[in-house]
PDB file of N, CA and C in Angstrom:
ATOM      1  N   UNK A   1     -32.041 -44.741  15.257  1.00  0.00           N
ATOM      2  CA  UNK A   1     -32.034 -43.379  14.789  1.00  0.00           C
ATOM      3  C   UNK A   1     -32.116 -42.401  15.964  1.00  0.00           C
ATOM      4  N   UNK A   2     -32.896 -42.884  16.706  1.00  0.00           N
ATOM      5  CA  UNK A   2     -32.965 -41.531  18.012  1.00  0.00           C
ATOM      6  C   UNK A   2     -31.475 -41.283  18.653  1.00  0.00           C
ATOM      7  N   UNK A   3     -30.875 -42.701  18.968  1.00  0.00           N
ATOM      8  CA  UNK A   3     -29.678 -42.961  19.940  1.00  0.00           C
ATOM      9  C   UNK A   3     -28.861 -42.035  19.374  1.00  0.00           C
ATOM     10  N   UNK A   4     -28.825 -42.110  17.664  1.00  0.00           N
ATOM     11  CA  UNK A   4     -27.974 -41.248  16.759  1.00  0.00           C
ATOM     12  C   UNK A   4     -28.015 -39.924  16.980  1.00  0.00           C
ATOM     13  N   UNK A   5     -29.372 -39.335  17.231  1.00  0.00           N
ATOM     14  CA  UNK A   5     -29.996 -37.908  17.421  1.00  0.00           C
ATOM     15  C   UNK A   5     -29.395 -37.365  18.592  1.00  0.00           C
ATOM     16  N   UNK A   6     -30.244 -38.661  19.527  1.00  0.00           N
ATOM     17  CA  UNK A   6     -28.880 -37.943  21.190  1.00  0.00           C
ATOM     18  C   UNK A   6     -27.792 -38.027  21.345  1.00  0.00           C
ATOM     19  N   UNK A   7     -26.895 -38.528  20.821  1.00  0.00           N
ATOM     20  CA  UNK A   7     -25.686 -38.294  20.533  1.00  0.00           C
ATOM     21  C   UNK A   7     -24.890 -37.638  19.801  1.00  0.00           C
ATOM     22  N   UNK A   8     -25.840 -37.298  18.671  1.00  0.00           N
ATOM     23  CA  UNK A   8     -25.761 -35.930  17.917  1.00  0.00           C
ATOM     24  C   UNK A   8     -25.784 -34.268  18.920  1.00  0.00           C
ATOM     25  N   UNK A   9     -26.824 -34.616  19.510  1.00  0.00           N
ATOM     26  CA  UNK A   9     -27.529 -33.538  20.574  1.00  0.00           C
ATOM     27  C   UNK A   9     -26.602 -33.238  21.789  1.00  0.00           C
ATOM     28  N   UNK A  10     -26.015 -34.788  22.152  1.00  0.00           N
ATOM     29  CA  UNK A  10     -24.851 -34.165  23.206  1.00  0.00           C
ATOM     30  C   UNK A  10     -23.545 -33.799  22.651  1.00  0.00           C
ATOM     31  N   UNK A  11     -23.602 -34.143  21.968  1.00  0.00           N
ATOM     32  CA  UNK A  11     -22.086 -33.523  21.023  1.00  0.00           C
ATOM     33  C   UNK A  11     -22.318 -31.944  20.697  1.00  0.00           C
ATOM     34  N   UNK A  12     -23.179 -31.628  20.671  1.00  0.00           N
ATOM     35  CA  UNK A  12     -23.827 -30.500  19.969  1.00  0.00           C
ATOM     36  C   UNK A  12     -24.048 -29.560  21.282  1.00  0.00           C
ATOM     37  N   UNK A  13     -24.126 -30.167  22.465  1.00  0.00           N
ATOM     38  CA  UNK A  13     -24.379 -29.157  24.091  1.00  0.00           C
ATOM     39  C   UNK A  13     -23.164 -29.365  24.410  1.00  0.00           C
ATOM     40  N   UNK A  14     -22.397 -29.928  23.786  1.00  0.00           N
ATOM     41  CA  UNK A  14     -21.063 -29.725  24.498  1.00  0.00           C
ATOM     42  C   UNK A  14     -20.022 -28.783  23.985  1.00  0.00           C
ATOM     43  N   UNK A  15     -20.465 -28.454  22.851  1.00  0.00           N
ATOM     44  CA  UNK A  15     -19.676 -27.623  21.650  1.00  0.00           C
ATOM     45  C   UNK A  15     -19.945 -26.329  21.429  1.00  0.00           C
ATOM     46  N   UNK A  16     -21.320 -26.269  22.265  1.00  0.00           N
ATOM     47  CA  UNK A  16     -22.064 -24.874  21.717  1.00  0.00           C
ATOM     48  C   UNK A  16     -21.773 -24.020  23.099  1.00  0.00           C
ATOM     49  N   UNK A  17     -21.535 -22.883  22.833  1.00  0.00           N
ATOM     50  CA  UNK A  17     -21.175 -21.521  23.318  1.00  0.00           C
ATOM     51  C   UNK A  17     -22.280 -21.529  24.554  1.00  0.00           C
ATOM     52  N   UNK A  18     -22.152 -20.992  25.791  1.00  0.00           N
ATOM     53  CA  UNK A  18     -22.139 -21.437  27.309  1.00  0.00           C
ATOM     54  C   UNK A  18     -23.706 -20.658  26.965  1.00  0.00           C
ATOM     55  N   UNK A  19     -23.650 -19.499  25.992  1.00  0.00           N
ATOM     56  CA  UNK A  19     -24.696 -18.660  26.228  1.00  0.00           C
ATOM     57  C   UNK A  19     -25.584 -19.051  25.003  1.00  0.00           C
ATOM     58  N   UNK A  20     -25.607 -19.701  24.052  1.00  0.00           N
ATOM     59  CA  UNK A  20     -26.651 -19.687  23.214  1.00  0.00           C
ATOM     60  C   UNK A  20     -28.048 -19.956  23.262  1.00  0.00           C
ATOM     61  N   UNK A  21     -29.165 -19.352  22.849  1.00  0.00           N
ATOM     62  CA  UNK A  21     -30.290 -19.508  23.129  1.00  0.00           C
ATOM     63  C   UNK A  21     -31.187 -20.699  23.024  1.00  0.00           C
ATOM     64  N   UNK A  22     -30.295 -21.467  22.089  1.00  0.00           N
ATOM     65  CA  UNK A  22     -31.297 -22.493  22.453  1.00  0.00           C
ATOM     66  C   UNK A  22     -30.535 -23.753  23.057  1.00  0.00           C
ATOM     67  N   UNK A  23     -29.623 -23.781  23.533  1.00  0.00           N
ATOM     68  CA  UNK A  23     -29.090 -24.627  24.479  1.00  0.00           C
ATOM     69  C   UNK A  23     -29.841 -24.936  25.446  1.00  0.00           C
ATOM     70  N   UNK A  24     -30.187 -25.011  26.246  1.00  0.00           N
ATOM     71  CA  UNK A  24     -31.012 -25.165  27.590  1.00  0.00           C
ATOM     72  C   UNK A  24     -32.242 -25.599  26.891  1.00  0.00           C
ATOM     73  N   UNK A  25     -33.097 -25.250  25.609  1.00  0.00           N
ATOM     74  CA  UNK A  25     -34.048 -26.360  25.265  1.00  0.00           C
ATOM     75  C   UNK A  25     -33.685 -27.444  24.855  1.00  0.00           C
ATOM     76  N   UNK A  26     -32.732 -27.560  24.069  1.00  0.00           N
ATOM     77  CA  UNK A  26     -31.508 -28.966  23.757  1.00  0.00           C
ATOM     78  C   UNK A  26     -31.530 -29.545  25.023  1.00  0.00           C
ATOM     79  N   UNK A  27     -30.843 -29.058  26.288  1.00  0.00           N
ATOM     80  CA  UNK A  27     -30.604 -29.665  27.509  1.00  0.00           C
ATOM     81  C   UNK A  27     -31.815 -30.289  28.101  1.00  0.00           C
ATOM     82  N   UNK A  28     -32.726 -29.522  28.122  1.00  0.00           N
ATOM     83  CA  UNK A  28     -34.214 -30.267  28.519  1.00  0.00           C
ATOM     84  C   UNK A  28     -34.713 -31.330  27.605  1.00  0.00           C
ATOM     85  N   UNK A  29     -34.531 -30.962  26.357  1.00  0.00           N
ATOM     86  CA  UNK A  29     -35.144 -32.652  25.602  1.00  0.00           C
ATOM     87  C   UNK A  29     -34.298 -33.684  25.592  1.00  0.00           C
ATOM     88  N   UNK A  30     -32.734 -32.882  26.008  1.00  0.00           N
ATOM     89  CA  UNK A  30     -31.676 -34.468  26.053  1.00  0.00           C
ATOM     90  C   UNK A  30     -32.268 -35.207  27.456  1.00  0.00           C
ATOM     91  N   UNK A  31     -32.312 -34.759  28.404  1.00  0.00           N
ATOM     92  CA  UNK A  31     -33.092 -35.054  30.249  1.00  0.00           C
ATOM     93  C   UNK A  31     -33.984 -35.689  29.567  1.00  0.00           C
ATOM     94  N   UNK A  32     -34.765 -35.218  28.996  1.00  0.00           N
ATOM     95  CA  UNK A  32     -35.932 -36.039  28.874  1.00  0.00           C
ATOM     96  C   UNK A  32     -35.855 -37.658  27.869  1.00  0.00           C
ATOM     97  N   UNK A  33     -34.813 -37.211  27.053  1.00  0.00           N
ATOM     98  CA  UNK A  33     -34.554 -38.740  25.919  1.00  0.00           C
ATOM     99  C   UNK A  33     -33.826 -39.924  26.897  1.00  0.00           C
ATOM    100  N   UNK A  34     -32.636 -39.417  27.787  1.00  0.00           N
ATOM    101  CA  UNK A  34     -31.398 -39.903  28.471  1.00  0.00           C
ATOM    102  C   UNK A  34     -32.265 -40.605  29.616  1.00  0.00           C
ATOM    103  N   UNK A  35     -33.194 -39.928  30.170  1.00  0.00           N
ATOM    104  CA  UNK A  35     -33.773 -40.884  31.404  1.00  0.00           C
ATOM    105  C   UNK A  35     -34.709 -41.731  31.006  1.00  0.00           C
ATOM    106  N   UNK A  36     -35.400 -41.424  29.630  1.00  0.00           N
ATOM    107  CA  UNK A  36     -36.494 -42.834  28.905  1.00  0.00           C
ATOM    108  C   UNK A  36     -35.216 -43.811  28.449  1.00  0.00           C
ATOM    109  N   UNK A  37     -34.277 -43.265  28.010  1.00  0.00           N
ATOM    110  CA  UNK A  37     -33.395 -44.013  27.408  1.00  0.00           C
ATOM    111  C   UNK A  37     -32.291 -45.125  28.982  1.00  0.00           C
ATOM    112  N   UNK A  38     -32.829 -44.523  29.843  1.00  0.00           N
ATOM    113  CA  UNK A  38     -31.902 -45.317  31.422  1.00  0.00           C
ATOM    114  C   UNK A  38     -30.758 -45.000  31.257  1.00  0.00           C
ATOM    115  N   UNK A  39     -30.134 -43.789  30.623  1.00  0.00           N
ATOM    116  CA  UNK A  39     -29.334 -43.383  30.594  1.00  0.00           C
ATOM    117  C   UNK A  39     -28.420 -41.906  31.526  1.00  0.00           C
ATOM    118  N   UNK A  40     -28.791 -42.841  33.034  1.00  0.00           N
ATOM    119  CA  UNK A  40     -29.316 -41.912  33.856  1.00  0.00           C
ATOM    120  C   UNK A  40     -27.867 -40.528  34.326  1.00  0.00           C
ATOM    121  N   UNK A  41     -26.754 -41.121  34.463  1.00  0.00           N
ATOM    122  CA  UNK A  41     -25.301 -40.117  34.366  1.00  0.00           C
ATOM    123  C   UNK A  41     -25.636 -39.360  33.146  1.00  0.00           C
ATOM    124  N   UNK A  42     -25.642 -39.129  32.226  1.00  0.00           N
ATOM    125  CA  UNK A  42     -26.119 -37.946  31.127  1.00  0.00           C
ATOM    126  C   UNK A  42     -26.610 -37.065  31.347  1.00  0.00           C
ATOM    127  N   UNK A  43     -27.879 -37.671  31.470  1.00  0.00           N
ATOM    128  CA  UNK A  43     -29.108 -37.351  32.141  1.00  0.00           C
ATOM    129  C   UNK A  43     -29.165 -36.301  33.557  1.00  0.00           C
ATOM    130  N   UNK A  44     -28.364 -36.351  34.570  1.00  0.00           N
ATOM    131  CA  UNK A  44     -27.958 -35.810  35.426  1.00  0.00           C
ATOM    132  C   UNK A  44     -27.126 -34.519  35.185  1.00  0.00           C
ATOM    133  N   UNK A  45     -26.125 -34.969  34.129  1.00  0.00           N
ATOM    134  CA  UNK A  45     -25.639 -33.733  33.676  1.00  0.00           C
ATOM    135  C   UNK A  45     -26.069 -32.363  33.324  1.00  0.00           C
ATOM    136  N   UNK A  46     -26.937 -33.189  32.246  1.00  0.00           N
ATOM    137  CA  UNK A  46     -28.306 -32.599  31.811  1.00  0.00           C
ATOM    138  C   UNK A  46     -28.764 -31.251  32.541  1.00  0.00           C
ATOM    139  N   UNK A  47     -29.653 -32.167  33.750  1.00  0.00           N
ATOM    140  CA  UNK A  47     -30.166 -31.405  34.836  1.00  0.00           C
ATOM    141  C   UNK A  47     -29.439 -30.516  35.573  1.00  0.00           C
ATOM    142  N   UNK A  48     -28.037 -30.844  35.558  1.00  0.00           N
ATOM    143  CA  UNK A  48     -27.650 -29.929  36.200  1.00  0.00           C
ATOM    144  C   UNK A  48     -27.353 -28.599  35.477  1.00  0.00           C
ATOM    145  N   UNK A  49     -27.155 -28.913  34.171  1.00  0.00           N
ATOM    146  CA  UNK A  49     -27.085 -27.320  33.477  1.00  0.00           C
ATOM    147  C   UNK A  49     -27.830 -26.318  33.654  1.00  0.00           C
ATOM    148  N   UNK A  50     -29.555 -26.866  33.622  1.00  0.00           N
ATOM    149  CA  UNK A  50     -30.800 -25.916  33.368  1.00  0.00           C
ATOM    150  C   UNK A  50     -31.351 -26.176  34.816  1.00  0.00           C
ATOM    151  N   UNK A  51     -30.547 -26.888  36.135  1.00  0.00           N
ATOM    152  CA  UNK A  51     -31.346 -26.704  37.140  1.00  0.00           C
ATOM    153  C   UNK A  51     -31.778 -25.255  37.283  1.00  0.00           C
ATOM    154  N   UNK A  52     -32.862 -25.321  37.989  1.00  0.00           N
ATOM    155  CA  UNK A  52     -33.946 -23.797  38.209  1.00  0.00           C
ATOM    156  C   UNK A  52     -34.712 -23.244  36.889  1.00  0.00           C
ATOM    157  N   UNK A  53     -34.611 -24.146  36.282  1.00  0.00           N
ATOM    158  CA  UNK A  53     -35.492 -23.557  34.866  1.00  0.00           C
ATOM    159  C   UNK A  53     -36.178 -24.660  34.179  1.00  0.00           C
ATOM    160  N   UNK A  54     -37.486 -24.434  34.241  1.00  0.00           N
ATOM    161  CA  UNK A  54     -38.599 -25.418  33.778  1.00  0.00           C
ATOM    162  C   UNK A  54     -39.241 -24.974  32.568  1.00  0.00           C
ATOM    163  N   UNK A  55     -39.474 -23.753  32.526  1.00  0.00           N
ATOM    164  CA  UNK A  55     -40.198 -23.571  31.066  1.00  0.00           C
ATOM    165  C   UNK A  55     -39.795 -23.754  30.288  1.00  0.00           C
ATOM    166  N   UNK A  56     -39.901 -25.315  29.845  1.00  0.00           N
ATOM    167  CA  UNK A  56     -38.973 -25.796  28.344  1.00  0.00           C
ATOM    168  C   UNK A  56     -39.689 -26.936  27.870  1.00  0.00           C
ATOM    169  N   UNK A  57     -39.903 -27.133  27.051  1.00  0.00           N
ATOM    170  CA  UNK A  57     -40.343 -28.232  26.420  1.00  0.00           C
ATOM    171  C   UNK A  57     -39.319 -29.256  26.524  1.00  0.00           C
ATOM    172  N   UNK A  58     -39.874 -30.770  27.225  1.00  0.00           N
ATOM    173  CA  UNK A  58     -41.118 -31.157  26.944  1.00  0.00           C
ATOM    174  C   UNK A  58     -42.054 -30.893  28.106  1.00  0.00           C
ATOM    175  N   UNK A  59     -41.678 -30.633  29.500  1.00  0.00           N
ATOM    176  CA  UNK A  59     -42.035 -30.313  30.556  1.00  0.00           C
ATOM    177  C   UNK A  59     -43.536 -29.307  30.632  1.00  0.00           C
ATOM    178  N   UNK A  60     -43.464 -28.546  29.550  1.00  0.00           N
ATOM    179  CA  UNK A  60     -44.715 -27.379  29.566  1.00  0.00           C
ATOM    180  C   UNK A  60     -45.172 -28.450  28.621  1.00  0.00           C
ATOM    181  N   UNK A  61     -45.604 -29.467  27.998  1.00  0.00           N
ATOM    182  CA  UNK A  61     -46.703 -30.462  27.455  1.00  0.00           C
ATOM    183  C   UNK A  61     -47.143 -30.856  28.728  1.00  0.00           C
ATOM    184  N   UNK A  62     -46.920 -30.854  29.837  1.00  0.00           N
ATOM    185  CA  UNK A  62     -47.904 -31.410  30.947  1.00  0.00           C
ATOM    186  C   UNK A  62     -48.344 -30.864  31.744  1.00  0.00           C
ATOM    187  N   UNK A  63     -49.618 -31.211  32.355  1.00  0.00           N
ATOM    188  CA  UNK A  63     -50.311 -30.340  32.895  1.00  0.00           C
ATOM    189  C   UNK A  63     -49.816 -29.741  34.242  1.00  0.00           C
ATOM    190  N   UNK A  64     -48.405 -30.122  34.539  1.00  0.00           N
ATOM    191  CA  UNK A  64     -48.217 -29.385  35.786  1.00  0.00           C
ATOM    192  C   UNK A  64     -46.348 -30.104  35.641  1.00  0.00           C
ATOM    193  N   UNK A  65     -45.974 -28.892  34.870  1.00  0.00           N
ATOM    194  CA  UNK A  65     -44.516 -28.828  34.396  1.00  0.00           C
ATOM    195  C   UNK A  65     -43.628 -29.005  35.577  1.00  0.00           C
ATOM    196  N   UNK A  66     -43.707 -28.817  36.792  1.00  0.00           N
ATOM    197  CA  UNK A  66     -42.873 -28.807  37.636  1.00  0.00           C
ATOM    198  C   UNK A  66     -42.704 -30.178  38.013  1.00  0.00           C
ATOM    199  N   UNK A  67     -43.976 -30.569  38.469  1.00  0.00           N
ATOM    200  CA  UNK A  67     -43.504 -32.388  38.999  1.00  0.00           C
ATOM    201  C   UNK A  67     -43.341 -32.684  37.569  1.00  0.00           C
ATOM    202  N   UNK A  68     -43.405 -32.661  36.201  1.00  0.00           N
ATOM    203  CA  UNK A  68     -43.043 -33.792  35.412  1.00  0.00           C
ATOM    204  C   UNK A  68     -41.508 -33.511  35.910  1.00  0.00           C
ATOM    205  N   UNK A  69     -40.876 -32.063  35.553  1.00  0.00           N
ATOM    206  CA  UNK A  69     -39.859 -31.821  35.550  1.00  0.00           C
ATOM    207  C   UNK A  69     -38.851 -32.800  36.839  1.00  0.00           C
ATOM    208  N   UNK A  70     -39.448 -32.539  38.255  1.00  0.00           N
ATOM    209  CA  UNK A  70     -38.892 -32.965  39.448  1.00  0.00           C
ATOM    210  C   UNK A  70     -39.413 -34.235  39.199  1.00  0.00           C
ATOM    211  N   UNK A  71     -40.237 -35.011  38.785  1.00  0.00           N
ATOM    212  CA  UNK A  71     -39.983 -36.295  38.393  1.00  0.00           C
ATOM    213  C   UNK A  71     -38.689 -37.275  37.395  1.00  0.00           C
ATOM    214  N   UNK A  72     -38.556 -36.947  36.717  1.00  0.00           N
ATOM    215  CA  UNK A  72     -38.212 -36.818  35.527  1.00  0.00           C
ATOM    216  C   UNK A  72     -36.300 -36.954  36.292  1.00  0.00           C
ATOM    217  N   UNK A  73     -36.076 -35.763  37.125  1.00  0.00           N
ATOM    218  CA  UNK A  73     -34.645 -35.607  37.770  1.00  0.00           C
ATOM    219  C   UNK A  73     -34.657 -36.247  38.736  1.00  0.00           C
ATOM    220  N   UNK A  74     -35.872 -36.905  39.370  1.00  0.00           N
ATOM    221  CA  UNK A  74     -35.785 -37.885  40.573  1.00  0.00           C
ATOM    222  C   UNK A  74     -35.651 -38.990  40.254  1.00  0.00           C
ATOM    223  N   UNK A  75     -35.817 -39.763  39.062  1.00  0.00           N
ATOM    224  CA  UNK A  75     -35.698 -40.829  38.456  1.00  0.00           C
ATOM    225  C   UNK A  75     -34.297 -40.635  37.722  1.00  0.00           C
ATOM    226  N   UNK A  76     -33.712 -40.207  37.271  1.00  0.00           N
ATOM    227  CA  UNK A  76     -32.519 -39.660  36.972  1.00  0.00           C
ATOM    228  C   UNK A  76     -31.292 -39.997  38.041  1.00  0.00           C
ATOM    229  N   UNK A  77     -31.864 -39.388  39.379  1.00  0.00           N
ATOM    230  CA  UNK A  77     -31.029 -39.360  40.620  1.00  0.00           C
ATOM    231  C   UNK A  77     -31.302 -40.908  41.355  1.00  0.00           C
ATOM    232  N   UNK A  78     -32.215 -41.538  41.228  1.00  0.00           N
ATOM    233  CA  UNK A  78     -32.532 -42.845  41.491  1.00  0.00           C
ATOM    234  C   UNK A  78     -31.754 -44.005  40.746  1.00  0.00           C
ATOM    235  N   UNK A  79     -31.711 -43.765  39.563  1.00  0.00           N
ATOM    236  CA  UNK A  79     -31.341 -44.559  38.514  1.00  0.00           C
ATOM    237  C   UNK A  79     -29.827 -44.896  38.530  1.00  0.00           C
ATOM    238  N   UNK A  80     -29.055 -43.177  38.956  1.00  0.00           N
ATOM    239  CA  UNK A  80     -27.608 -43.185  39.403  1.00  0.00           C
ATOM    240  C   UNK A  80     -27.040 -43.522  40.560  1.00  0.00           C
ATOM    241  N   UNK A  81     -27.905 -43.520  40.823  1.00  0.00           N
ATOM    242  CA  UNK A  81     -27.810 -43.774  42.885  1.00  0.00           C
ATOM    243  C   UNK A  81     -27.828 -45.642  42.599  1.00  0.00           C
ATOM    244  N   UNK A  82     -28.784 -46.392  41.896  1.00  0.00           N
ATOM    245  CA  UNK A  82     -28.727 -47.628  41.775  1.00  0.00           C
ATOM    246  C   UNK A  82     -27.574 -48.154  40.629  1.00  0.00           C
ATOM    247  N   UNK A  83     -26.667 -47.363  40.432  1.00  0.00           N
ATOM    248  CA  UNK A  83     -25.640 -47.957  39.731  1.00  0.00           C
ATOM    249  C   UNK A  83     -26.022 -47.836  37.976  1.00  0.00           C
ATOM    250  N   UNK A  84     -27.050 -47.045  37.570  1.00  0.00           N
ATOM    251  CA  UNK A  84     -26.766 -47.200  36.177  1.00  0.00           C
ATOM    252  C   UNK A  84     -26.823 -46.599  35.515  1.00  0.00           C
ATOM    253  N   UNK A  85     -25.202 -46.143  35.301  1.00  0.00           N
ATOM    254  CA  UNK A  85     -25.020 -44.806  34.572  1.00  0.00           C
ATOM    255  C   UNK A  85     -25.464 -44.520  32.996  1.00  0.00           C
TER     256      UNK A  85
END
């Protein structure tokens, strides 16, 4: 059911208008499903939409949003760098 959801979700950031408001929270919870999921090329994509912007859930659930965030895209960039997209 989730796999269904994120794939729902990227179909859904890919379709939706460059400016809509809640795109970029979509983009941050897909980063966050795509790299638990080792689904690390997505995932990258991801990041690159909303690079420079952290205040998004799920990132503000932790106590210090920035390293989850720069964690989160370093494992992302690790994951692709080791071949698995």
């Amino acid at each position: 059911m989730v796999r269904q959801a994120v794939e729902a979700a990227l179909y859904a950031a890919a379709h939706a208008p460059a400016d809509h408001p809640v795109l970029p929270h979509v983009r941050h919870l897909l980063a966050w499903f795509l790299v638990n999921g080792e689904q690390y090329g997505p995932a990258l994509e991801q990041f690159r939409a909303v690079d420079g912007h952290i205040g998004a859930i799920p990132w503000t659930y932790e106590p210090d949003p920035v390293a989850a965030y720069a964690a989160y895209r370093a494992r992302a960039v690790a994951g692709w760098e080791h071949g698995v997209r």
